[in-house]
C-alpha atoms as a PDB file:
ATOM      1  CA  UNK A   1     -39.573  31.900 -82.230  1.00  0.00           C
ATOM      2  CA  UNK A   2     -40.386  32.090 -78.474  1.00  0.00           C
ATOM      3  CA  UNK A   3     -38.401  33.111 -75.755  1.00  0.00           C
ATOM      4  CA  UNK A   4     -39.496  32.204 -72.014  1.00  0.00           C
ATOM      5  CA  UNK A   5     -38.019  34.024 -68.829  1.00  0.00           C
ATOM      6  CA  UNK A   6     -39.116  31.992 -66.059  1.00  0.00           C
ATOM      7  CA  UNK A   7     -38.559  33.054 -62.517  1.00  0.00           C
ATOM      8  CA  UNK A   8     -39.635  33.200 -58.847  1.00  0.00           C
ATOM      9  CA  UNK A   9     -42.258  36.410 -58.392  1.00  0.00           C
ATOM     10  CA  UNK A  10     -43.675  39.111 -60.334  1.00  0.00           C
ATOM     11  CA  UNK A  11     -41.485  41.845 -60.782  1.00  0.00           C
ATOM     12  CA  UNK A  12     -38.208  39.928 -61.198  1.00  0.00           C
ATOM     13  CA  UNK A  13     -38.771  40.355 -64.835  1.00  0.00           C
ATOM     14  CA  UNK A  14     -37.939  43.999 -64.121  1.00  0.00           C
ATOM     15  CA  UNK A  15     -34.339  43.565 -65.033  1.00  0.00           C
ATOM     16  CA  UNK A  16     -35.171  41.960 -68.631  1.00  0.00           C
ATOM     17  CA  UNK A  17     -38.420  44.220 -69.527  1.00  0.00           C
ATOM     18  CA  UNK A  18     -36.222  46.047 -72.822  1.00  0.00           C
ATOM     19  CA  UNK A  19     -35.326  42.864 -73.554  1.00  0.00           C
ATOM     20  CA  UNK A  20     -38.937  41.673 -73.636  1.00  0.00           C
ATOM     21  CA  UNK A  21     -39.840  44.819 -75.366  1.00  0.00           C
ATOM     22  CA  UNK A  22     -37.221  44.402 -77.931  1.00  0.00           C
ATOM     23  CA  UNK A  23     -38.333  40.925 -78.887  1.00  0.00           C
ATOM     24  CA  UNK A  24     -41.974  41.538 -78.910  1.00  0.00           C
ATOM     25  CA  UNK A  25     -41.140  44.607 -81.339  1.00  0.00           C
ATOM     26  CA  UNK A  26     -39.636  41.759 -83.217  1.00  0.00           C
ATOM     27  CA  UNK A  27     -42.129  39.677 -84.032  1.00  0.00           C
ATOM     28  CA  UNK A  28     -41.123  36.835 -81.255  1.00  0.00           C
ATOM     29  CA  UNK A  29     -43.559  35.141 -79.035  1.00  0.00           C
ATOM     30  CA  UNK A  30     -42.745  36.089 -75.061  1.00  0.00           C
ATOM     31  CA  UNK A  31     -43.795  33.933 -72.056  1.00  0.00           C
ATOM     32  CA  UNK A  32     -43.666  35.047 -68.393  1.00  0.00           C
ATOM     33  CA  UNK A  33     -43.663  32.156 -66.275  1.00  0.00           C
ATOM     34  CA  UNK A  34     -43.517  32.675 -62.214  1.00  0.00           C
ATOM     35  CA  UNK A  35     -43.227  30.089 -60.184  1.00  0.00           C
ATOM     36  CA  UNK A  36     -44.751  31.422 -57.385  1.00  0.00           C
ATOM     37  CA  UNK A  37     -46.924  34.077 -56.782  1.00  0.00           C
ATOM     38  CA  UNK A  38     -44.911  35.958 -54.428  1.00  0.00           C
ATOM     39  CA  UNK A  39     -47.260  35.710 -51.494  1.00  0.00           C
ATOM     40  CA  UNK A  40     -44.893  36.750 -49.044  1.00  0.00           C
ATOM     41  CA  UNK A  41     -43.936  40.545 -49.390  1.00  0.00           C
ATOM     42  CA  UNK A  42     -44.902  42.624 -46.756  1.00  0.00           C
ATOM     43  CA  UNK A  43     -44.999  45.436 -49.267  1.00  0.00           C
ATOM     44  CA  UNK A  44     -48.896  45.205 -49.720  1.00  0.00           C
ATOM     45  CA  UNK A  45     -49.883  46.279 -46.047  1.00  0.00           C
ATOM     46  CA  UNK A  46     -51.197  43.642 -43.700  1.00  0.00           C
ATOM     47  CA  UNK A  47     -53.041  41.192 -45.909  1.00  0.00           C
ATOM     48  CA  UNK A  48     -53.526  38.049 -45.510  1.00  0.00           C
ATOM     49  CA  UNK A  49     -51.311  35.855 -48.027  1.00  0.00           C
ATOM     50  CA  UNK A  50     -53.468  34.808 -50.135  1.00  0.00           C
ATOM     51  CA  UNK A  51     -54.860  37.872 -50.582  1.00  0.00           C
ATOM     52  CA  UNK A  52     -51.579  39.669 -51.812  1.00  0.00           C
ATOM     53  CA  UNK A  53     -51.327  36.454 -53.913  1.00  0.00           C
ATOM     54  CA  UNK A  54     -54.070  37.518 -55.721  1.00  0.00           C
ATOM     55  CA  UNK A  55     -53.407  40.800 -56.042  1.00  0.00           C
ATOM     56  CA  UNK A  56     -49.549  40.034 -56.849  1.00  0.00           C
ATOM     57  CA  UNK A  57     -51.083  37.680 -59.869  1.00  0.00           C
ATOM     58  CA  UNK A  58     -53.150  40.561 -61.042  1.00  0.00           C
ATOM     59  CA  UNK A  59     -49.657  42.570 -61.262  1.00  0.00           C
ATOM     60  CA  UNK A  60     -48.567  40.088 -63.019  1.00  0.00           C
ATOM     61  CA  UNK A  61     -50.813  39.719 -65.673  1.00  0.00           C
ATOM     62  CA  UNK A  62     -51.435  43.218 -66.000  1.00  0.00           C
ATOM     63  CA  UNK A  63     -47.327  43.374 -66.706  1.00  0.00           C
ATOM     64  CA  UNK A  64     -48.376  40.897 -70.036  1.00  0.00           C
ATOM     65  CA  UNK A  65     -50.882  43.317 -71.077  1.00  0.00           C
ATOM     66  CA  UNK A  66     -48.662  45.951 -70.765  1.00  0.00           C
ATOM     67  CA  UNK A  67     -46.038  44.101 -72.796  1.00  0.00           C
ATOM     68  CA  UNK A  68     -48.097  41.728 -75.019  1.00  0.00           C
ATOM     69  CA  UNK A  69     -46.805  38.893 -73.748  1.00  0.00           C
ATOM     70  CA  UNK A  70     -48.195  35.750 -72.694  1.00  0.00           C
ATOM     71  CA  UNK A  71     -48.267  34.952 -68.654  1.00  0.00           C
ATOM     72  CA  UNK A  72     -48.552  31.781 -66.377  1.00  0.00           C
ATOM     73  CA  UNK A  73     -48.167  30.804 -63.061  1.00  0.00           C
ATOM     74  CA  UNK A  74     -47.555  27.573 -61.384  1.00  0.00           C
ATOM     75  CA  UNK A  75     -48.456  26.691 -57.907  1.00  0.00           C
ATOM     76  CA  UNK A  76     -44.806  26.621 -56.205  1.00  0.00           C
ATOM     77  CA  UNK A  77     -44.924  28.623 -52.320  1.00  0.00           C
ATOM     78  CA  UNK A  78     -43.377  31.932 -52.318  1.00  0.00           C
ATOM     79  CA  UNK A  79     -39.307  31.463 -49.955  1.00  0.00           C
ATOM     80  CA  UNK A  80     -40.137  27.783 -50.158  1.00  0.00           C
ATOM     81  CA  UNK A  81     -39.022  26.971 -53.459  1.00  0.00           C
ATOM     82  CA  UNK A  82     -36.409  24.188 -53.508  1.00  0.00           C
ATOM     83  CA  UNK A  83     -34.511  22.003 -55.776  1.00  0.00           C
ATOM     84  CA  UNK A  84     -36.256  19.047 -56.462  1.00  0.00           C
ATOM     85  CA  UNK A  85     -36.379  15.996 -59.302  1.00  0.00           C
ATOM     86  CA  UNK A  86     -40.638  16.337 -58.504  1.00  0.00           C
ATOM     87  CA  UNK A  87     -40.052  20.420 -59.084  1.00  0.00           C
ATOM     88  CA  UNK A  88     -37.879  19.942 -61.996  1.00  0.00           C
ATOM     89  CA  UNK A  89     -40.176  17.498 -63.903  1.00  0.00           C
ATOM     90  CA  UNK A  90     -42.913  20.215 -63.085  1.00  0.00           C
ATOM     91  CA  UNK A  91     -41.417  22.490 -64.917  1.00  0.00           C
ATOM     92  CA  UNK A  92     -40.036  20.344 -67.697  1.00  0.00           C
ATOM     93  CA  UNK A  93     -43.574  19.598 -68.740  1.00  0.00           C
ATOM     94  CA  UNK A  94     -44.569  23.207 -69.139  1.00  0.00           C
ATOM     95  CA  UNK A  95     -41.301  24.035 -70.794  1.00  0.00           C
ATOM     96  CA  UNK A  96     -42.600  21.025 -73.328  1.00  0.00           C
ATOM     97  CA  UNK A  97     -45.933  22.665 -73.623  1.00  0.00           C
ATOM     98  CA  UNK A  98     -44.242  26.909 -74.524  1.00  0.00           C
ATOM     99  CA  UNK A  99     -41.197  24.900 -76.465  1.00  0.00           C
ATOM    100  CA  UNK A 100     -38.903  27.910 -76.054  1.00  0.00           C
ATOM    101  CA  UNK A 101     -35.684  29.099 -78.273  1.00  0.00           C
ATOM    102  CA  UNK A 102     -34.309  30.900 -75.397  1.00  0.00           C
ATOM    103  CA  UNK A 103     -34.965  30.558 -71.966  1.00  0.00           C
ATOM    104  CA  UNK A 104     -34.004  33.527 -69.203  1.00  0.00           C
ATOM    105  CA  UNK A 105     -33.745  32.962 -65.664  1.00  0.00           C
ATOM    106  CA  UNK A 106     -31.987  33.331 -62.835  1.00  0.00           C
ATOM    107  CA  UNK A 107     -27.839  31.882 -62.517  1.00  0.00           C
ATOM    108  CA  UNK A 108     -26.285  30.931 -59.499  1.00  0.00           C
ATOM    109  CA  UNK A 109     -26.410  34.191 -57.521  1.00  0.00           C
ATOM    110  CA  UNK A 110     -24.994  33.252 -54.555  1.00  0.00           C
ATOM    111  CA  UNK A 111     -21.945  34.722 -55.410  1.00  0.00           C
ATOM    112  CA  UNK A 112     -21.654  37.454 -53.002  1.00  0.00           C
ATOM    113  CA  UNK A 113     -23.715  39.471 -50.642  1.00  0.00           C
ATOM    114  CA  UNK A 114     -28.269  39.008 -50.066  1.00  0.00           C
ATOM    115  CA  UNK A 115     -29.924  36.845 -51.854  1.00  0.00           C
ATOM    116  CA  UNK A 116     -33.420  35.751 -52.343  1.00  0.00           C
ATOM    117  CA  UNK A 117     -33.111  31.790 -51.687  1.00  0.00           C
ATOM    118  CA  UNK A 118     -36.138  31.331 -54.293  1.00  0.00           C
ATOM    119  CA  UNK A 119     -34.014  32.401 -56.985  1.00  0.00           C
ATOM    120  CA  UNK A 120     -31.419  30.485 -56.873  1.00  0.00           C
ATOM    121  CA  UNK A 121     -33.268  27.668 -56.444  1.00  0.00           C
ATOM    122  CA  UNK A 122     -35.448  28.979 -59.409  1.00  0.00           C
ATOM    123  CA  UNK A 123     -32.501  28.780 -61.704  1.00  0.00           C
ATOM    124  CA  UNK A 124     -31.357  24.951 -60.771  1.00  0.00           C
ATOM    125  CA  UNK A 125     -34.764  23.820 -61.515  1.00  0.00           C
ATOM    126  CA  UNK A 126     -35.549  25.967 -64.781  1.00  0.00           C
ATOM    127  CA  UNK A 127     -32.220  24.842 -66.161  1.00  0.00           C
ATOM    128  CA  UNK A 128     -32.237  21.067 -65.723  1.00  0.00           C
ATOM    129  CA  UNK A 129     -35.995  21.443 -66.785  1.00  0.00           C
ATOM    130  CA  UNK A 130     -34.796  22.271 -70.449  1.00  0.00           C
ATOM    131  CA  UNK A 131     -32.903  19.014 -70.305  1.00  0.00           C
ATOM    132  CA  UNK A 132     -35.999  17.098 -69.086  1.00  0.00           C
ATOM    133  CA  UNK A 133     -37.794  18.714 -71.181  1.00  0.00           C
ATOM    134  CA  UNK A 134     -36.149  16.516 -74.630  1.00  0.00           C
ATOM    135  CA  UNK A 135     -37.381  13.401 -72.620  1.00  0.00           C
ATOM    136  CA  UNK A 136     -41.094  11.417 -73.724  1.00  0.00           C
ATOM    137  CA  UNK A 137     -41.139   9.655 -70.357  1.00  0.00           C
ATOM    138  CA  UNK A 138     -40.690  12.916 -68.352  1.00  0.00           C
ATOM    139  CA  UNK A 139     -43.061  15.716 -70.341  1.00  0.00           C
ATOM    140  CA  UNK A 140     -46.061  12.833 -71.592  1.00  0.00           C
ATOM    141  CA  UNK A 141     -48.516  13.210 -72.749  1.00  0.00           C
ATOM    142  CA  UNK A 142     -46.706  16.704 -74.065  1.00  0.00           C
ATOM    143  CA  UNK A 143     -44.502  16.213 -77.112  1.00  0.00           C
ATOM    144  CA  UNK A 144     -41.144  16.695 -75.688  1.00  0.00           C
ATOM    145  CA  UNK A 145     -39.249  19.576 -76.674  1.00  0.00           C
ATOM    146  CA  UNK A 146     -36.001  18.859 -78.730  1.00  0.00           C
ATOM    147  CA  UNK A 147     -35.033  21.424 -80.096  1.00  0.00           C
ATOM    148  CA  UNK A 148     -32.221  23.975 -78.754  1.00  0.00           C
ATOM    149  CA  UNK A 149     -33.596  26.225 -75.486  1.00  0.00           C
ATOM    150  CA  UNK A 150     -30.079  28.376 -75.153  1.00  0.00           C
ATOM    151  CA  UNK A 151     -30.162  29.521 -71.422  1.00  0.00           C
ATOM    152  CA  UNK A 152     -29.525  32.825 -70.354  1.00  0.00           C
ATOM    153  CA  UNK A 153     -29.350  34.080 -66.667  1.00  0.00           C
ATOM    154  CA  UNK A 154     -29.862  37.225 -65.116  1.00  0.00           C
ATOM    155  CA  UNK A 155     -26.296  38.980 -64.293  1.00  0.00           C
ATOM    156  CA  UNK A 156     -24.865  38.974 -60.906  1.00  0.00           C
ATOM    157  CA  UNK A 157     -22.360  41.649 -60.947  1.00  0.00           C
ATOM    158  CA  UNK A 158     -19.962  39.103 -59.709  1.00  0.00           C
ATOM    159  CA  UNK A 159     -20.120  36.598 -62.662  1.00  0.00           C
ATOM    160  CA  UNK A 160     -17.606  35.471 -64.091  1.00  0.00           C
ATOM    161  CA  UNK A 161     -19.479  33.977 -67.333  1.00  0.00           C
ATOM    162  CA  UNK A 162     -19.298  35.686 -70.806  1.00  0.00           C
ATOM    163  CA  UNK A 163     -22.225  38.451 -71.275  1.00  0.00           C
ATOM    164  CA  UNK A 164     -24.611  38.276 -73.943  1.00  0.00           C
ATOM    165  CA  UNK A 165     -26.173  42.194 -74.100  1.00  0.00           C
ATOM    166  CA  UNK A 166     -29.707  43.707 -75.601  1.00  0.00           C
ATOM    167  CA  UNK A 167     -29.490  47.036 -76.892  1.00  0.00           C
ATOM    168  CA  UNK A 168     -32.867  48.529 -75.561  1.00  0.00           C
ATOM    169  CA  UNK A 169     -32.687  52.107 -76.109  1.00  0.00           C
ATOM    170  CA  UNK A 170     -35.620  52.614 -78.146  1.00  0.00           C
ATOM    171  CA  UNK A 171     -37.749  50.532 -74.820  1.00  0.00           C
ATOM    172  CA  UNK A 172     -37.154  52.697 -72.648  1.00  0.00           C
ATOM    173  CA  UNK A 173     -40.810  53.866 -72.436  1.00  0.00           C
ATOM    174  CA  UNK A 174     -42.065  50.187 -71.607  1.00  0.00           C
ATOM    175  CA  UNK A 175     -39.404  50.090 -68.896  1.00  0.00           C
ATOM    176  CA  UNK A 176     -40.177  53.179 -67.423  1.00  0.00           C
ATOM    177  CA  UNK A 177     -44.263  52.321 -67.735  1.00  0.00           C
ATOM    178  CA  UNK A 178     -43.726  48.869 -66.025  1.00  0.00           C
ATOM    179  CA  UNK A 179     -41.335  50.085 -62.972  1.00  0.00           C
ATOM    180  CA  UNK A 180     -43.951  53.098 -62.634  1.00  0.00           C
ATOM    181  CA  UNK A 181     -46.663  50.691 -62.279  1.00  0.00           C
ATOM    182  CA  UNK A 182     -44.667  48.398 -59.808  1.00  0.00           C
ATOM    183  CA  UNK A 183     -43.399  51.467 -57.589  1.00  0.00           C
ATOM    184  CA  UNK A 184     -46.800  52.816 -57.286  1.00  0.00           C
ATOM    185  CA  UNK A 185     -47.754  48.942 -55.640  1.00  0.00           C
ATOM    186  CA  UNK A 186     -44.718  47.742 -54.168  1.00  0.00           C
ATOM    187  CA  UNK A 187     -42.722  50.791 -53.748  1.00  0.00           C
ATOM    188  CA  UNK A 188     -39.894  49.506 -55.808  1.00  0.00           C
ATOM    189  CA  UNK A 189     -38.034  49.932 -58.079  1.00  0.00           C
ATOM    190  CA  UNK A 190     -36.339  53.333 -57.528  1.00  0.00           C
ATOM    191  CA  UNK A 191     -36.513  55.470 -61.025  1.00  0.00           C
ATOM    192  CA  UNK A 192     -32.616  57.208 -60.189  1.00  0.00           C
ATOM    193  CA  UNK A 193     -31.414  53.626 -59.928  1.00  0.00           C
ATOM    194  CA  UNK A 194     -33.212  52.009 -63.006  1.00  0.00           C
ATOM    195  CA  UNK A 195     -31.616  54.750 -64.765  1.00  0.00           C
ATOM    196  CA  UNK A 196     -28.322  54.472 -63.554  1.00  0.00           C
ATOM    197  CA  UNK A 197     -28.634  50.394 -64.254  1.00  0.00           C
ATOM    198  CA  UNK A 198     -29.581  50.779 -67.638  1.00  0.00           C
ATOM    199  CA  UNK A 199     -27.117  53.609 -68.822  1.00  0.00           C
ATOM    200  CA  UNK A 200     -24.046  51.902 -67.144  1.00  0.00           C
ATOM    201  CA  UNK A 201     -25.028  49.034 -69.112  1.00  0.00           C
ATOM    202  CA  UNK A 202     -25.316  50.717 -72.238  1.00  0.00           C
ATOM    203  CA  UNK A 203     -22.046  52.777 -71.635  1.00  0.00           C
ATOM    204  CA  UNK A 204     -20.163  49.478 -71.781  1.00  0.00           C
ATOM    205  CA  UNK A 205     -21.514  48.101 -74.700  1.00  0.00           C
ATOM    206  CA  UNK A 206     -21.321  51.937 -76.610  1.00  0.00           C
ATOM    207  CA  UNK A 207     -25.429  51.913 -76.630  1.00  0.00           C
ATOM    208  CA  UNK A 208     -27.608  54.751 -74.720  1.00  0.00           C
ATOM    209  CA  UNK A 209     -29.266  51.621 -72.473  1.00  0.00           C
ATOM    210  CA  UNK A 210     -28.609  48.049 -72.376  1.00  0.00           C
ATOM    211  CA  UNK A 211     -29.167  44.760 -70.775  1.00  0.00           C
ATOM    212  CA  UNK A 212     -27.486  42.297 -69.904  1.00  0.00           C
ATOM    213  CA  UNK A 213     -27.564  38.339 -69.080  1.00  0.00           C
ATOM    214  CA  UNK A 214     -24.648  35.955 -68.586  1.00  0.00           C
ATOM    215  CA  UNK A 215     -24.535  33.505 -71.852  1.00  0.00           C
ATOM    216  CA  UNK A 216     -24.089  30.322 -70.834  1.00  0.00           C
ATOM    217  CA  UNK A 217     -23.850  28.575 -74.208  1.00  0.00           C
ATOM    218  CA  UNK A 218     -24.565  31.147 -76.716  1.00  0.00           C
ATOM    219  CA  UNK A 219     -22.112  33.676 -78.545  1.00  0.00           C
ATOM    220  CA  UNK A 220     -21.692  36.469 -76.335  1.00  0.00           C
ATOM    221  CA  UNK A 221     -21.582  40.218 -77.710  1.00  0.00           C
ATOM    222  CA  UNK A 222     -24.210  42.826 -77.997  1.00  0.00           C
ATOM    223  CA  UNK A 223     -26.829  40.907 -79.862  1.00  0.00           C
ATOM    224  CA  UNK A 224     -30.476  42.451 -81.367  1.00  0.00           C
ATOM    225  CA  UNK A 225     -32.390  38.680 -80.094  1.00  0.00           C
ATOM    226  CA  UNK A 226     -31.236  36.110 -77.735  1.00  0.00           C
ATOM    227  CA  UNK A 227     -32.981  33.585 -80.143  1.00  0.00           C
ATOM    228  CA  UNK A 228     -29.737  32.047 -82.510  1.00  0.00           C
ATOM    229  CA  UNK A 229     -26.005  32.305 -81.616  1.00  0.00           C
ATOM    230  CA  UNK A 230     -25.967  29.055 -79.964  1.00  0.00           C
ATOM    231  CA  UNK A 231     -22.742  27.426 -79.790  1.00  0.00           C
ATOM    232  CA  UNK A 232     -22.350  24.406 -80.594  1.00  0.00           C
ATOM    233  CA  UNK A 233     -20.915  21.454 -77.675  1.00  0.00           C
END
């Protein structure tokens, strides 16, 4: 009963923080794993980098707090993140180590229009981790970790795969509390456009706020966890 989102730099989790909400209301364990530390925003004032890494960590962990949710880092370099088998192994050991039901990160968002490259390359890595993940030789001396790890990815609003939704109208406070605490730091995100986000969301799945992921192998549908519904191969 653990679900992981693992992604590039604090405050990506803003588009899943219901969802965290809703799962931590439910009982489930909730990891936050960055890869980076996001050492590279300009958003802090002239710092050096690794003093905005530190202070971007301490947003970070003061988003667990905030949620009750667990939160690591790992040592990757903030735009420099790239697909390796070395990266992927990295992360297939600490996947061993949470042992996840459900895993959310990012997809392949190069669809259309800017993109952070770290995200992308976040995704590749996070997903072929869960595979690596099963394998003794890869995660020792961690157990591997065999059982299912259904993947979910952040939407694009160009993706074509099916949409698994979270209801999390009765989160709203937690969302609100967390993007007040990153706009007051990092001037982002807007409140007018959260909004919109969440009730356009919600409209489509006939709930006051939703959101949503693309379901890669996992019945799709509004759902109340993202842990079960996994489809078969």
């Amino acid at each position: 009963m653990t679900l992981l989102i693992a992604l590039s730099h604090p405050d990506d989790e803003m588009s899943c923080v219901g969802t965290i909400a809703a799962h931590r209301a439910a009982g489930v364990r909730v990891v936050l794993l960055f890869l980076t530390r996001g050492e590279m925003t300009e958003s802090l004032g002239p710092l050096t980098a690794e003093e905005v890494a530190a202070q971007r960590e301490q947003h970070g962990l003061e988003i667990g707090r905030m949620l009750d949710c667990e939160v690591r880092f790992l040592d990757f370099r903030d735009t420099r993140i790239e697909y390796t088998a070395a990266a992927a192994e990295r992360v297939a050991r600490e996947i061993a180590d949470i042992r996840p039901g459900a895993v959310i990160t990012w997809g392949d968002t190069w669809i259309r229009g800017m993109r952070h490259p770290d995200h992308e390359a976040t995704g590749r890595i996070v997903r072929a981790a869960i595979t690596l993940a099963r394998m003794k030789r890869v995660v020792a001396p961690v157990e591997p970790h065999r059982e299912v790890a259904a993947v979910f990815t952040l939407r694009d609003r160009h993706s074509t795969l099916p949409e698994a939704a979270i209801d999390v109208s009765a989160h709203l406070g937690p969302i609100r509390d967390v993007a007040r605490y990153y706009r007051e730091r990092v001037g982002w995100p807007e409140e007018d456009w959260l909004t919109r986000r969440l009730e356009a969301a919600g409209r489509d799945w006939g709930v006051r706020a939703a959101e949503v992921f693309d379901a890669w192998e996992s019945e799709p549908g509004l759902r109340t966890s993202l842990l079960g519904g996994y489809l078969a191969p």
